[in-house]
C-alpha atoms as a PDB file:
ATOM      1  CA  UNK A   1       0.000   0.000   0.000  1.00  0.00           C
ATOM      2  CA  UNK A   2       1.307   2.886  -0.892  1.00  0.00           C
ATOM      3  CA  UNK A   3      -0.125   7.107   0.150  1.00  0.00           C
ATOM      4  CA  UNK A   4       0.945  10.070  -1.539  1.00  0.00           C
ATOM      5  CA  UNK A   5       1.054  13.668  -0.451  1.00  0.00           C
ATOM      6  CA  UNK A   6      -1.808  14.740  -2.570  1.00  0.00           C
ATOM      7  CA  UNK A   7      -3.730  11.713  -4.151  1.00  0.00           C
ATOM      8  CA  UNK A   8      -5.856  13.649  -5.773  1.00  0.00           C
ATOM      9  CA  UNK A   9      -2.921  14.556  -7.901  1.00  0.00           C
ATOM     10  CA  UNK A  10      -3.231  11.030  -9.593  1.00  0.00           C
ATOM     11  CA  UNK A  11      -3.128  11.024 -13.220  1.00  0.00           C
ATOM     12  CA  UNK A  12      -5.962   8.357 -13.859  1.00  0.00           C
ATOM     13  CA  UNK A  13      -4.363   5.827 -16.945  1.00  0.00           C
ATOM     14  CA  UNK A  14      -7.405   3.145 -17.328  1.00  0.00           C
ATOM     15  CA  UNK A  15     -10.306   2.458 -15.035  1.00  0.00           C
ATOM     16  CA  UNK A  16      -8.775   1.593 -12.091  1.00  0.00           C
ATOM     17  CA  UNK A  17      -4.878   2.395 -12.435  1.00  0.00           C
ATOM     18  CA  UNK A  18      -3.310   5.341 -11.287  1.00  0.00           C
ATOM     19  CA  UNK A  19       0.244   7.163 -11.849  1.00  0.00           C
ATOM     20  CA  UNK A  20       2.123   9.497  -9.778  1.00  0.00           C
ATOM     21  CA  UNK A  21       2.384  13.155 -11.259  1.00  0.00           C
ATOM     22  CA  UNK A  22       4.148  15.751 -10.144  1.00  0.00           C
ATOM     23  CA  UNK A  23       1.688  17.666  -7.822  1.00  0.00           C
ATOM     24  CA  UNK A  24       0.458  13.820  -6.360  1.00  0.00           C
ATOM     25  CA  UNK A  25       4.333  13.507  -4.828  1.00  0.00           C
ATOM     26  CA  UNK A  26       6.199  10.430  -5.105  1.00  0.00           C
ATOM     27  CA  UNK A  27       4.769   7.209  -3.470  1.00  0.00           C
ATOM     28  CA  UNK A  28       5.673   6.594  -0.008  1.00  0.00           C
ATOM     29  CA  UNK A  29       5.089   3.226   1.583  1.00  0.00           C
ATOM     30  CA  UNK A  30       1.813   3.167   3.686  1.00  0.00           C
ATOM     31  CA  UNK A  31       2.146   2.582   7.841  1.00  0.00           C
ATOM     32  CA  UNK A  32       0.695  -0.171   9.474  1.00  0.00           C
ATOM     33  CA  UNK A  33      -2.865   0.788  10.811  1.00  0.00           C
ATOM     34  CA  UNK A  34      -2.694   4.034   7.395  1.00  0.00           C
ATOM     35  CA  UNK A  35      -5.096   1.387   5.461  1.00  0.00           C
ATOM     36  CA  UNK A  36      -7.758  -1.225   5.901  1.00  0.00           C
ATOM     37  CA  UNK A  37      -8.189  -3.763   3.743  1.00  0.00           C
ATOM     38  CA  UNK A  38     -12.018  -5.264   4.048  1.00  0.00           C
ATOM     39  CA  UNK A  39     -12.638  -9.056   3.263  1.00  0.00           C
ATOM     40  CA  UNK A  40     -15.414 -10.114   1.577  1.00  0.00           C
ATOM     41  CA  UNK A  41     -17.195  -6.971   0.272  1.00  0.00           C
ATOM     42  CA  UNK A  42     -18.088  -4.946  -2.758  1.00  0.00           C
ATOM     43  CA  UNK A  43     -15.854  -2.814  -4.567  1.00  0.00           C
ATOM     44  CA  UNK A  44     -17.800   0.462  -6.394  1.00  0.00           C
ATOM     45  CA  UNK A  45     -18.087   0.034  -9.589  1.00  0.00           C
ATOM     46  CA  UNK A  46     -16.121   2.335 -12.304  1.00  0.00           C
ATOM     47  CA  UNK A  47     -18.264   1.170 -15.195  1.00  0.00           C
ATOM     48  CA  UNK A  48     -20.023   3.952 -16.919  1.00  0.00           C
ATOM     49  CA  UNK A  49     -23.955   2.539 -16.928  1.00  0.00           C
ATOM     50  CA  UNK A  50     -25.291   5.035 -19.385  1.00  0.00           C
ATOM     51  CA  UNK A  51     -22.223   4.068 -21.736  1.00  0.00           C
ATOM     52  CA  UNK A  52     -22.722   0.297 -21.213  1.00  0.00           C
ATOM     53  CA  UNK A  53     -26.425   0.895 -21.884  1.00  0.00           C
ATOM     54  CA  UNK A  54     -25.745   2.256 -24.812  1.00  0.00           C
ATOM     55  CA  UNK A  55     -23.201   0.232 -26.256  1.00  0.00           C
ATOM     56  CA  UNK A  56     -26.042  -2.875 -25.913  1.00  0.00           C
ATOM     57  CA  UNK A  57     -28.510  -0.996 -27.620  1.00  0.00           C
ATOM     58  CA  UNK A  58     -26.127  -0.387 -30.691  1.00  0.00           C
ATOM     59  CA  UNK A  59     -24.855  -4.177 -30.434  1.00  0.00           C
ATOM     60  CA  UNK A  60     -28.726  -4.616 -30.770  1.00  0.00           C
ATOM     61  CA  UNK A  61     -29.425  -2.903 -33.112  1.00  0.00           C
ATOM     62  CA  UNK A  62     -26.720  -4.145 -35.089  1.00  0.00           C
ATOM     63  CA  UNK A  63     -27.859  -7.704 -34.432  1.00  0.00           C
ATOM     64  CA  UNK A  64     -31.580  -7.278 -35.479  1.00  0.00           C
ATOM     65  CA  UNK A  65     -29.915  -5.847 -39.048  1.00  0.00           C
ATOM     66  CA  UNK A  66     -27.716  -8.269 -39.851  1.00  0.00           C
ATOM     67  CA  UNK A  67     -30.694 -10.561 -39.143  1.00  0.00           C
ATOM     68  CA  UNK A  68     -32.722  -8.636 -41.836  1.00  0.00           C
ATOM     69  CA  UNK A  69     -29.949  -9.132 -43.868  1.00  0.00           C
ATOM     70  CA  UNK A  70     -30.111 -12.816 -43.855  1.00  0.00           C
ATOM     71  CA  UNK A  71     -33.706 -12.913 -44.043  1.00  0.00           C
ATOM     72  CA  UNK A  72     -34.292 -10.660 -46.942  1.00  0.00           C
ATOM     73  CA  UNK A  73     -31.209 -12.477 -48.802  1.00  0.00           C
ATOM     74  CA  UNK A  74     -33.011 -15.619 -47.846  1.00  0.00           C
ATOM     75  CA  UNK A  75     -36.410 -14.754 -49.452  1.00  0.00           C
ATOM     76  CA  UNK A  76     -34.319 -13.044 -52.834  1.00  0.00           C
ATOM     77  CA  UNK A  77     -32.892 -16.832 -53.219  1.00  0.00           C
ATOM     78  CA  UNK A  78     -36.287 -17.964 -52.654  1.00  0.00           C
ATOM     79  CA  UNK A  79     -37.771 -15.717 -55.394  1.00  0.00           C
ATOM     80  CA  UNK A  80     -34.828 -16.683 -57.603  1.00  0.00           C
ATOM     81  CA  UNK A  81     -35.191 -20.713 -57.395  1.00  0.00           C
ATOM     82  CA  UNK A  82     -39.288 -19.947 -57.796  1.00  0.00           C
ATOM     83  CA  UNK A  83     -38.142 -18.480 -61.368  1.00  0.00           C
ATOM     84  CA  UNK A  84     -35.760 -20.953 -62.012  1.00  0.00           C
ATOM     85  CA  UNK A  85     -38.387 -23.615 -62.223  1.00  0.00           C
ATOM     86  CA  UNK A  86     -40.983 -21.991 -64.364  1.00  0.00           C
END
């Protein structure tokens, strides 16, 4: 564990990784008793919902078009053996 002068310095590099900057201070090695560490419990989450949400409804989306797709190529082939045969 480590503290630094002014965490809120932290330069934030992916959703849950952090690097020291300038104004944070370098990392100093936490004392005994600084931290707790807690066993067994949730973390917050650092997933954007409305993003997520969003992203599904476009993967959705996509999904019920490509299914179009295969239908309406599936009733052109249809059409084209029905013509074959007259």
């Amino acid at each position: 564990m480590f503290t630094f002068s002014n965490p809120y310095g932290l330069r934030r590099l992916d959703n849950a990784s952090f690097q020291p900057t300038d104004i944070s201070g370098d990392a100093e090695n936490a004392a005994d008793g600084d931290y707790n560490i807690f066993e067994q419990t949730l973390e917050r989450s650092n997933v954007d919902v409305a993003k997520e949400f969003a992203d599904v409804i476009v993967s959705q989306k996509a999904y019920q078009f490509s299914a179009r797709v295969v239908s309406t190529a599936d009733e052109i082939e249809q059409v084209a053996n029905s013509l074959r045969k007259q």
